[in-house]
N, C-alpha and C. Protein backbone atom coordinates (compact mmCIF):
# COMPACT_ATOMS: atom_id res chain seq x y z
N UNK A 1 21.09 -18.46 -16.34
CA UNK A 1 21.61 -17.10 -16.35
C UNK A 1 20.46 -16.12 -16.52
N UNK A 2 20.49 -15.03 -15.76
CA UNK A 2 19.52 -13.98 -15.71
C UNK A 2 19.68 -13.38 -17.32
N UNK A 3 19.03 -12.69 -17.95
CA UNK A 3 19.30 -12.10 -18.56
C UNK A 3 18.85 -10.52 -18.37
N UNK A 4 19.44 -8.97 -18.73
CA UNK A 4 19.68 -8.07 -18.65
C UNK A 4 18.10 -7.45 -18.91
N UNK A 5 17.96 -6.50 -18.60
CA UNK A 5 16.38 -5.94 -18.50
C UNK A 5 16.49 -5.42 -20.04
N UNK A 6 15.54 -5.55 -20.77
CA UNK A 6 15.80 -4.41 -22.11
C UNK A 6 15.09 -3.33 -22.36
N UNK A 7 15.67 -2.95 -23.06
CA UNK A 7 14.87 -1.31 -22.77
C UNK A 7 15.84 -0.45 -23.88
N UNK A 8 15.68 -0.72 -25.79
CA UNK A 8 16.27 -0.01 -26.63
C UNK A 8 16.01 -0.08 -27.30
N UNK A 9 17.02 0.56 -28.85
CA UNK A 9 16.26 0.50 -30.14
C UNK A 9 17.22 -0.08 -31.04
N UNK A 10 16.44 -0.58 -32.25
CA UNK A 10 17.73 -1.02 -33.25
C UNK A 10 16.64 -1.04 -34.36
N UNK A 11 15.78 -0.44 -34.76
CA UNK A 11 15.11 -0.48 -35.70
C UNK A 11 15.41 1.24 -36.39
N UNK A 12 15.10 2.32 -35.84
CA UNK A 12 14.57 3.56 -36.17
C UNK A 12 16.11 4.12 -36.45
N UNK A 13 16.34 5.21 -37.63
CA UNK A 13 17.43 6.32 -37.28
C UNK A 13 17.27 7.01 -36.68
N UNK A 14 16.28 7.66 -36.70
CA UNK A 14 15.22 8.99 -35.84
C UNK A 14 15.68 8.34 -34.57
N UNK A 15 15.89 9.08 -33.51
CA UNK A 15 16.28 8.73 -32.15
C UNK A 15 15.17 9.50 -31.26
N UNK A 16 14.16 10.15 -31.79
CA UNK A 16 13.19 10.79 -30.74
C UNK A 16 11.90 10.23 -30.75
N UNK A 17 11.42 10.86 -29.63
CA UNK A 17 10.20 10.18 -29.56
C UNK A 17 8.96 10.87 -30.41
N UNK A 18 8.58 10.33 -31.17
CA UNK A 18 7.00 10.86 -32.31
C UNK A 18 6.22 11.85 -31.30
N UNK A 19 6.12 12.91 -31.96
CA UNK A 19 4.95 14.15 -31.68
C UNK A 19 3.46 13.28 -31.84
N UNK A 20 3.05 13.45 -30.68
CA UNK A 20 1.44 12.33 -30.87
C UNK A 20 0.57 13.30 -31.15
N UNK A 21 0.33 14.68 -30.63
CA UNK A 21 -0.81 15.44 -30.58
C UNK A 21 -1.80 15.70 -31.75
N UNK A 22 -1.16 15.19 -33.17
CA UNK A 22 -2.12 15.42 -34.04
C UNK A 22 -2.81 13.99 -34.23
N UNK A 23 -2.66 12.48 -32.83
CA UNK A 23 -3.29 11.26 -32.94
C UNK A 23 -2.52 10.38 -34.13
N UNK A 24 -1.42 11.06 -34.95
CA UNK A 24 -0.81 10.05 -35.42
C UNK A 24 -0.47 9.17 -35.21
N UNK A 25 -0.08 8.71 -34.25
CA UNK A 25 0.94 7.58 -33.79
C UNK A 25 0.32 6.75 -33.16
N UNK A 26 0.66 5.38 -34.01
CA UNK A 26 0.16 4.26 -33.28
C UNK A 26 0.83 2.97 -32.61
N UNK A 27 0.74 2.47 -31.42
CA UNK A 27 1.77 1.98 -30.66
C UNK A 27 2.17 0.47 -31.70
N UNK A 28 2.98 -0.38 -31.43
CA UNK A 28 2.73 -1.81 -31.91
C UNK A 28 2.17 -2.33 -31.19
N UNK A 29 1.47 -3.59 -31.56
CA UNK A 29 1.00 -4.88 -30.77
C UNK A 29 1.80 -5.35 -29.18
N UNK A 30 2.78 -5.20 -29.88
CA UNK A 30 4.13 -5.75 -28.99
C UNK A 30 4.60 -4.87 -28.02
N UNK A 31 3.60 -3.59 -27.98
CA UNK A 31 4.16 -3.04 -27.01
C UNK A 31 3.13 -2.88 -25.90
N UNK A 32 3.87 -2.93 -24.51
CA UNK A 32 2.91 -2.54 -22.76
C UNK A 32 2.77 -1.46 -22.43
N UNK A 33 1.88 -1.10 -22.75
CA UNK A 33 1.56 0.40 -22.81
C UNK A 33 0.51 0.16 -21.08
N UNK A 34 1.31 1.51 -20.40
CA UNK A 34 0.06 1.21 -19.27
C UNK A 34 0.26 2.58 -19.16
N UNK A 35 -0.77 2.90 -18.10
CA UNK A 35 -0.89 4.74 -17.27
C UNK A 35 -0.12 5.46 -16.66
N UNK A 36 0.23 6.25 -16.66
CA UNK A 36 1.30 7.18 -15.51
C UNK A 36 0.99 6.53 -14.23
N UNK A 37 1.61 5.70 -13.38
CA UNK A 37 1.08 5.55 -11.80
C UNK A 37 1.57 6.27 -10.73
N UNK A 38 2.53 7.18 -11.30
CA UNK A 38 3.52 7.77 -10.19
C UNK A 38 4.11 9.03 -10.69
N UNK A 39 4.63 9.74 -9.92
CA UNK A 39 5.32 11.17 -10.12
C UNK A 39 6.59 10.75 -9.45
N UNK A 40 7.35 11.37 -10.45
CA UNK A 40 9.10 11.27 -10.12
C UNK A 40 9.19 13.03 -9.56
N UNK A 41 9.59 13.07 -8.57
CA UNK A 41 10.06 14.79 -8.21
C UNK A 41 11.57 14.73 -8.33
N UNK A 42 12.25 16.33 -8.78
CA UNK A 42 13.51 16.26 -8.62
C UNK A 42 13.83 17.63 -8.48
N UNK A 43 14.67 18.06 -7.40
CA UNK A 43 13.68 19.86 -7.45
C UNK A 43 12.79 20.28 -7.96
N UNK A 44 12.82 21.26 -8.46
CA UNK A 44 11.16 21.79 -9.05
C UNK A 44 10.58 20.71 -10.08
N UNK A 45 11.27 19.85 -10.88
CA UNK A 45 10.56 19.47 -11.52
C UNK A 45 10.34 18.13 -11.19
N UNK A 46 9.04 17.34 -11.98
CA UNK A 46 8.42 16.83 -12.29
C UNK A 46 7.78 15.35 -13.28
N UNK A 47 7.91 14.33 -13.23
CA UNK A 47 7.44 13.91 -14.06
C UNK A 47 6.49 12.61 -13.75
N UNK A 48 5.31 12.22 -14.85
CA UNK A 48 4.17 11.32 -14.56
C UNK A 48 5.30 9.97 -15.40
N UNK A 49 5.12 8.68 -14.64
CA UNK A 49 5.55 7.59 -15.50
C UNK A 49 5.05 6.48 -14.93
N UNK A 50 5.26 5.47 -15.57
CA UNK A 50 4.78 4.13 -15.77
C UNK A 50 5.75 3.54 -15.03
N UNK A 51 4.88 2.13 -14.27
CA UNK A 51 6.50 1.45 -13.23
C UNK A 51 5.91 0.12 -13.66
N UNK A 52 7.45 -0.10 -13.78
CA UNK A 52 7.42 -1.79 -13.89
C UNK A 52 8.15 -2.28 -12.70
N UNK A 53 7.11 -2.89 -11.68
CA UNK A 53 7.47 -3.46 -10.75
C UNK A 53 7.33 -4.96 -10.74
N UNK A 54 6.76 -5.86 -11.57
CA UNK A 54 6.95 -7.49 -12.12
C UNK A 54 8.02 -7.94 -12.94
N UNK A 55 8.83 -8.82 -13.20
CA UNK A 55 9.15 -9.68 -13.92
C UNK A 55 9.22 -9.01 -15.74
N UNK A 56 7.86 -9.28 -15.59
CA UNK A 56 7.38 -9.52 -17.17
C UNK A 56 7.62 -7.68 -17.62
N UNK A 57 7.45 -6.62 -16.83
CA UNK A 57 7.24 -5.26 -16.56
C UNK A 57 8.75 -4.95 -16.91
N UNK A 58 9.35 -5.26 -16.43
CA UNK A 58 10.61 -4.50 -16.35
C UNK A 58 11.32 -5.32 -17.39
N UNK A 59 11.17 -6.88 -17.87
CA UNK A 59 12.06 -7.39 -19.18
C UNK A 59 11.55 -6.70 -20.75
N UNK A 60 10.28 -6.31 -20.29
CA UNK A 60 9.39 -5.41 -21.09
C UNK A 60 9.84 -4.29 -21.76
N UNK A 61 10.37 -2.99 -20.25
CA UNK A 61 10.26 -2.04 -20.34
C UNK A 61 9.74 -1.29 -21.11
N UNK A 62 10.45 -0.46 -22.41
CA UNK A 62 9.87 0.06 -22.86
C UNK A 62 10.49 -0.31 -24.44
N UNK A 63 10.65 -1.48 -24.73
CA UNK A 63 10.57 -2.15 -26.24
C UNK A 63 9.32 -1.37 -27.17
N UNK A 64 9.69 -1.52 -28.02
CA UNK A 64 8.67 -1.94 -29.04
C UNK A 64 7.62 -0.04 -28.99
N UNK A 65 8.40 0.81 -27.84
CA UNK A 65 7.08 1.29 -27.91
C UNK A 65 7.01 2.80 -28.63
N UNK A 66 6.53 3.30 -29.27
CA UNK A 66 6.45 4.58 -30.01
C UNK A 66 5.75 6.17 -29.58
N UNK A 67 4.77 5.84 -28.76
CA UNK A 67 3.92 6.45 -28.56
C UNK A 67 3.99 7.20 -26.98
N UNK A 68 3.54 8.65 -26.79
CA UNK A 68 3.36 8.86 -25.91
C UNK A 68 4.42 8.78 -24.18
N UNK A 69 5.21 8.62 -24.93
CA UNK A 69 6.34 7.90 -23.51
C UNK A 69 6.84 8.82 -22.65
N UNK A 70 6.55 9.37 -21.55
CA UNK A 70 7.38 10.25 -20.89
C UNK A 70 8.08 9.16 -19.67
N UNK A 71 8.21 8.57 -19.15
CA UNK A 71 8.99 7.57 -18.48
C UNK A 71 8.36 6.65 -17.88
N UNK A 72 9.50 5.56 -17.41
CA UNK A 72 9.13 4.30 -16.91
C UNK A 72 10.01 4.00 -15.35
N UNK A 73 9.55 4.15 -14.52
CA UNK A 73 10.19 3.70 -13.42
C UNK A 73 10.57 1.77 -12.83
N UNK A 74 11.94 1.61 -13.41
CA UNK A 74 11.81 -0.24 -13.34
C UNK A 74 11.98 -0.44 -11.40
N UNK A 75 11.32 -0.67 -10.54
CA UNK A 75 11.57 -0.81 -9.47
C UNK A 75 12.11 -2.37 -9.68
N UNK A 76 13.44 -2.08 -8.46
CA UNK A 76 14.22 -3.47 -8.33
C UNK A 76 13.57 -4.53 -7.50
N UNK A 77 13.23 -5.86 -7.75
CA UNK A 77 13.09 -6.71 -6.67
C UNK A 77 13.86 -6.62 -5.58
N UNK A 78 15.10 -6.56 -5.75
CA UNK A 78 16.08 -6.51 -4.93
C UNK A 78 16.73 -5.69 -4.29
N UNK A 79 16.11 -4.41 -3.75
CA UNK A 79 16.61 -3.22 -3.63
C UNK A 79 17.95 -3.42 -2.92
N UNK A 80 19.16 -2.58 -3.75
CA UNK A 80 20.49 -2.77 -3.48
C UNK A 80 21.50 -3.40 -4.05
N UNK A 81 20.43 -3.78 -4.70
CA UNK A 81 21.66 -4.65 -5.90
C UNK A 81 21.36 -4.11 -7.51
N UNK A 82 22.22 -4.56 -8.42
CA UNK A 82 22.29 -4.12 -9.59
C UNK A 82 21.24 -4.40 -10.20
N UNK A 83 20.67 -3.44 -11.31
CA UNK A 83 19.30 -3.83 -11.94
C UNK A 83 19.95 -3.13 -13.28
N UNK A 84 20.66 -4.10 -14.27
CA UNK A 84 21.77 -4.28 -15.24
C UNK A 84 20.45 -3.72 -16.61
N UNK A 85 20.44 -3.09 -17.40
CA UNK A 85 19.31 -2.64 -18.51
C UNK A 85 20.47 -2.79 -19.88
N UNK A 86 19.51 -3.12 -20.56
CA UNK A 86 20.21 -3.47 -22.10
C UNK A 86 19.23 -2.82 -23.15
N UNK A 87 20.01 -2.11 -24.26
CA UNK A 87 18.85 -1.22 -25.18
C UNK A 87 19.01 -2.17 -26.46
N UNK A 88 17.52 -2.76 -26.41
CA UNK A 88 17.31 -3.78 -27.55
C UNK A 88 15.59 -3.47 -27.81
N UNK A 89 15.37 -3.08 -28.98
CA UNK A 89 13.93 -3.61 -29.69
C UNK A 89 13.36 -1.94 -28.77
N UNK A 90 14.22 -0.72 -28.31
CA UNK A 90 13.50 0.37 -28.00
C UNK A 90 13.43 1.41 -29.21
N UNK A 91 13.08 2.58 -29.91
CA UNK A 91 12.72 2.96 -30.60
C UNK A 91 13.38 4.38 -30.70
N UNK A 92 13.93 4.89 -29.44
CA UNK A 92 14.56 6.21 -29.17
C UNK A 92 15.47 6.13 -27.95
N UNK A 93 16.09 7.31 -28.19
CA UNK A 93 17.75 7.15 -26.99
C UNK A 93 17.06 7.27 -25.86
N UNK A 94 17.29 6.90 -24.73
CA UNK A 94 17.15 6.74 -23.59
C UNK A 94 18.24 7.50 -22.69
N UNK A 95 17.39 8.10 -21.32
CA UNK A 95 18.95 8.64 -20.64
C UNK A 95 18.10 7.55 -19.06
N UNK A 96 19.18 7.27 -18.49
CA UNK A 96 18.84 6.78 -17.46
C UNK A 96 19.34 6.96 -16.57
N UNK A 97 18.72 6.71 -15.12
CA UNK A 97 19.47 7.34 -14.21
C UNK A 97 19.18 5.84 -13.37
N UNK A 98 20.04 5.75 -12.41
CA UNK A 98 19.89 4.44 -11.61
C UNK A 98 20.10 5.34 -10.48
N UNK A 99 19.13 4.99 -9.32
CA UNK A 99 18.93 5.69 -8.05
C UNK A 99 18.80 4.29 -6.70
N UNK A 100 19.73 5.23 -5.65
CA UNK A 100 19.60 4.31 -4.23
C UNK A 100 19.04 5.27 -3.25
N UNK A 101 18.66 5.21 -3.08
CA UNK A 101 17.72 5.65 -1.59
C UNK A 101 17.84 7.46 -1.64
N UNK A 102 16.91 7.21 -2.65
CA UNK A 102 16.46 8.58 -2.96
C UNK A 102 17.61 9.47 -3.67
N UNK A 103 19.02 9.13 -3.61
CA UNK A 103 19.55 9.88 -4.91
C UNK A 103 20.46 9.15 -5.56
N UNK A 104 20.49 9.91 -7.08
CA UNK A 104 20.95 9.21 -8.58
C UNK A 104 22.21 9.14 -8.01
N UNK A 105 22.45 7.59 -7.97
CA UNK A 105 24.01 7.27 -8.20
C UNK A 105 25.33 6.96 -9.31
N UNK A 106 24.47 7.18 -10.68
CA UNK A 106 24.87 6.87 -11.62
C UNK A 106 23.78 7.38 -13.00
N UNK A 107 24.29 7.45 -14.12
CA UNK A 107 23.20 8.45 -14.96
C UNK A 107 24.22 7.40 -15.98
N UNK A 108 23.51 7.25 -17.67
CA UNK A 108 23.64 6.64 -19.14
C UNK A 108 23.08 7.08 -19.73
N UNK A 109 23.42 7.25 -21.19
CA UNK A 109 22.99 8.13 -22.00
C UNK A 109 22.72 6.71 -22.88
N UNK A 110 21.60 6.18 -23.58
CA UNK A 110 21.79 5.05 -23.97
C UNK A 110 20.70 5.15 -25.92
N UNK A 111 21.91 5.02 -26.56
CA UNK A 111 21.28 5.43 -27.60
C UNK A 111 20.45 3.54 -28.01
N UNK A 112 19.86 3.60 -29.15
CA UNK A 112 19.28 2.61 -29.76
C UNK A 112 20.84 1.45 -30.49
N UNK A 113 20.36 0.71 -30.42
CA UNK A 113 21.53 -0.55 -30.46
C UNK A 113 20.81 -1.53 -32.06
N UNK A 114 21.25 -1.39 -32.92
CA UNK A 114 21.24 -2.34 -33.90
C UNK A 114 21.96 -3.27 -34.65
N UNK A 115 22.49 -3.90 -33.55
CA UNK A 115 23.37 -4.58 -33.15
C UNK A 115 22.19 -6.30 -33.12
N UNK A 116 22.25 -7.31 -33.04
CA UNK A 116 21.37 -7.91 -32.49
C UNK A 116 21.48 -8.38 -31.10
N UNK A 117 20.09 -8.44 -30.45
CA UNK A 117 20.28 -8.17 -29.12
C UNK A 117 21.04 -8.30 -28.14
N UNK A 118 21.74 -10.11 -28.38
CA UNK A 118 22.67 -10.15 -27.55
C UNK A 118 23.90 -9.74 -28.05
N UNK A 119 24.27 -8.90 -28.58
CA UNK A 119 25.25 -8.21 -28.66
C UNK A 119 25.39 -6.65 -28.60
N UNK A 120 24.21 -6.75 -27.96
CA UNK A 120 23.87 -4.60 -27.11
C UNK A 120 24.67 -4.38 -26.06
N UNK A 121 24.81 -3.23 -25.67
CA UNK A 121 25.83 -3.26 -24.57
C UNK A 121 24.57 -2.82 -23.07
N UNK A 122 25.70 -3.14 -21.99
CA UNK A 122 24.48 -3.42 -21.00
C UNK A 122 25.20 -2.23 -19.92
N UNK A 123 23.77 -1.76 -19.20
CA UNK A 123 24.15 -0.33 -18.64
C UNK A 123 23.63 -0.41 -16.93
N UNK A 124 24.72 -0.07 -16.29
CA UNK A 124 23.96 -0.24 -14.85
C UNK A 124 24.29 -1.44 -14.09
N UNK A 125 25.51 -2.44 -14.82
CA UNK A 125 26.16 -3.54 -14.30
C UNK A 125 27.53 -2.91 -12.98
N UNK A 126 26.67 -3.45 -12.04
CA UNK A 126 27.80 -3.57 -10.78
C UNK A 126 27.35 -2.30 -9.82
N UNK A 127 26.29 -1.67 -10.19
CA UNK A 127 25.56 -0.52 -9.31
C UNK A 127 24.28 -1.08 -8.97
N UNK A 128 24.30 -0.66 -7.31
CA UNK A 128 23.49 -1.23 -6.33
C UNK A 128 22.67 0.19 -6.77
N UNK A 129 21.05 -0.12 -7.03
CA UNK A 129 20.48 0.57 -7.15
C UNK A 129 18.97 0.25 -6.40
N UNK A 130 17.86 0.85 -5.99
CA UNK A 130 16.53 0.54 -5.80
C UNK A 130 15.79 0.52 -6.96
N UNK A 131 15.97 1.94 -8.09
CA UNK A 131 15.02 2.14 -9.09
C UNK A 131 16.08 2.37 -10.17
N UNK A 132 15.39 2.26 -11.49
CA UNK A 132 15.83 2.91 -12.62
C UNK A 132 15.17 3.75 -13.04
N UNK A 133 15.18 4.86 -13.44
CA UNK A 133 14.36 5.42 -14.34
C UNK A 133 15.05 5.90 -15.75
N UNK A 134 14.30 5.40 -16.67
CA UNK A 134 14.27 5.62 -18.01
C UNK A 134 13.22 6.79 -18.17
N UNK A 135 13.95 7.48 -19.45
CA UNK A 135 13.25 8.46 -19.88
C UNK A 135 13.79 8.66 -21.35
N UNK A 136 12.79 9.38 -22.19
CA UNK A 136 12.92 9.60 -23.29
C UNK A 136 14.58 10.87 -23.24
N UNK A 137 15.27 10.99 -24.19
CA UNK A 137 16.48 11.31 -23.74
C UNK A 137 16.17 13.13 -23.96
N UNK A 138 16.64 13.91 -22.69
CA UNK A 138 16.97 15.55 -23.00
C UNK A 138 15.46 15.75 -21.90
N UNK A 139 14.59 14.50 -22.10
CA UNK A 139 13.28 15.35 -21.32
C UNK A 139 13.02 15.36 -19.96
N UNK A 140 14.33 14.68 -19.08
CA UNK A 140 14.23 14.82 -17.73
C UNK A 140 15.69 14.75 -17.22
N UNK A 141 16.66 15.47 -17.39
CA UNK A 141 17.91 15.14 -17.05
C UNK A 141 18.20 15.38 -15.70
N UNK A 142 18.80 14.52 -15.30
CA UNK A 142 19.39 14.59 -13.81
C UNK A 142 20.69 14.01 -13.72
N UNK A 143 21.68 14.38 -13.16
CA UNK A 143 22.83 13.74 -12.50
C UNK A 143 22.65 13.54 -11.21
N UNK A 144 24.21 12.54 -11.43
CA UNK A 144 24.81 12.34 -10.10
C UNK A 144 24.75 12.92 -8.80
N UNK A 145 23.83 12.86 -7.62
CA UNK A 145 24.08 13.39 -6.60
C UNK A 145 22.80 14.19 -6.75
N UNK A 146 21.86 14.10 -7.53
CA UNK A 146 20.49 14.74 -7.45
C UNK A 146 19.60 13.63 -6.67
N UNK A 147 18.90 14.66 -5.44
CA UNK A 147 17.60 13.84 -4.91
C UNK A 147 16.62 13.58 -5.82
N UNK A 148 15.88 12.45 -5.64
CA UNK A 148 14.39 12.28 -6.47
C UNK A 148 13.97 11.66 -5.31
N UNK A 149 12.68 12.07 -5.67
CA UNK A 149 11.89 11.18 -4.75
C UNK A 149 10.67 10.80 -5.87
N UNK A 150 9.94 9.54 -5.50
CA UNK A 150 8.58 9.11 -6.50
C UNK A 150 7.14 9.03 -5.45
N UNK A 151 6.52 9.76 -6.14
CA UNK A 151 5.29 9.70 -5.34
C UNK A 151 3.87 8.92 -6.00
């Protein structure tokens, strides 16, 4: 059995993401921290994020991580089929949007789950999607029926 991509929290009350600019914040061990590789457009706006396009990238997502996060783009192996996300071991609410060929077909508001893992609830089951994008929650909202494109 596959299991569900994760990408949540069950540790923190705080549901936002840490103000880094005064260098406070330091990531865990346990977390994949990589570079902005891409720009998400969505009318005027904008955003730099991280893509997990492997295996290990997207079961990854964005666990464990504290620091610095403006989003993660999970590209599907399978473009068209469901790419199912579960919020376990993430640190702050998540809003997500699941997108097919260039627009959001579905949007989740996905708070932190402290619950233990396999008993998180799972978001994005039975929607044919290409990408997910996760984002820290309020800092990139988009609905239903909005174009994006990633560059």
């Amino acid at each position: 059995m596959i299991r569900p991509f994760a990408l949540a929290a069950m540790l923190f009350a705080s549901c936002a993401v840490p103000d880094t600019r005064d260098g406070g914040c330091e990531e865990s061990p346990e977390a994949l921290v990589q570079a902005p590789a891409a720009t998400v457009r969505s009318g005027d706006a904008s955003l730099p994020v991280e893509i997990a396009d492997s295996d290990e990238k997207r079961m990854r997502g964005l666990q464990h991580r504290r620091c610095d996060v403006t989003g993660l783009l999970l590209v599907n192996e399978a473009p068209g089929t469901p790419l199912p996300i579960w919020m376990c071991e993430v640190f702050f609410d998540l809003d997500l949007a699941f997108v097919r060929d260039g627009i959001v077909v579905a949007v989740a508001e996905a708070p932190p789950c402290d619950a233990p893992c396999e008993n998180c609830p799972i978001y994005g089951e039975g929607v044919a999607v290409d990408v997910v994008l996760e984002t820290p929650a309020g800092t990139f909202p988009l609905q239903v029926g909005d174009a994006v494109e990633v560059r």
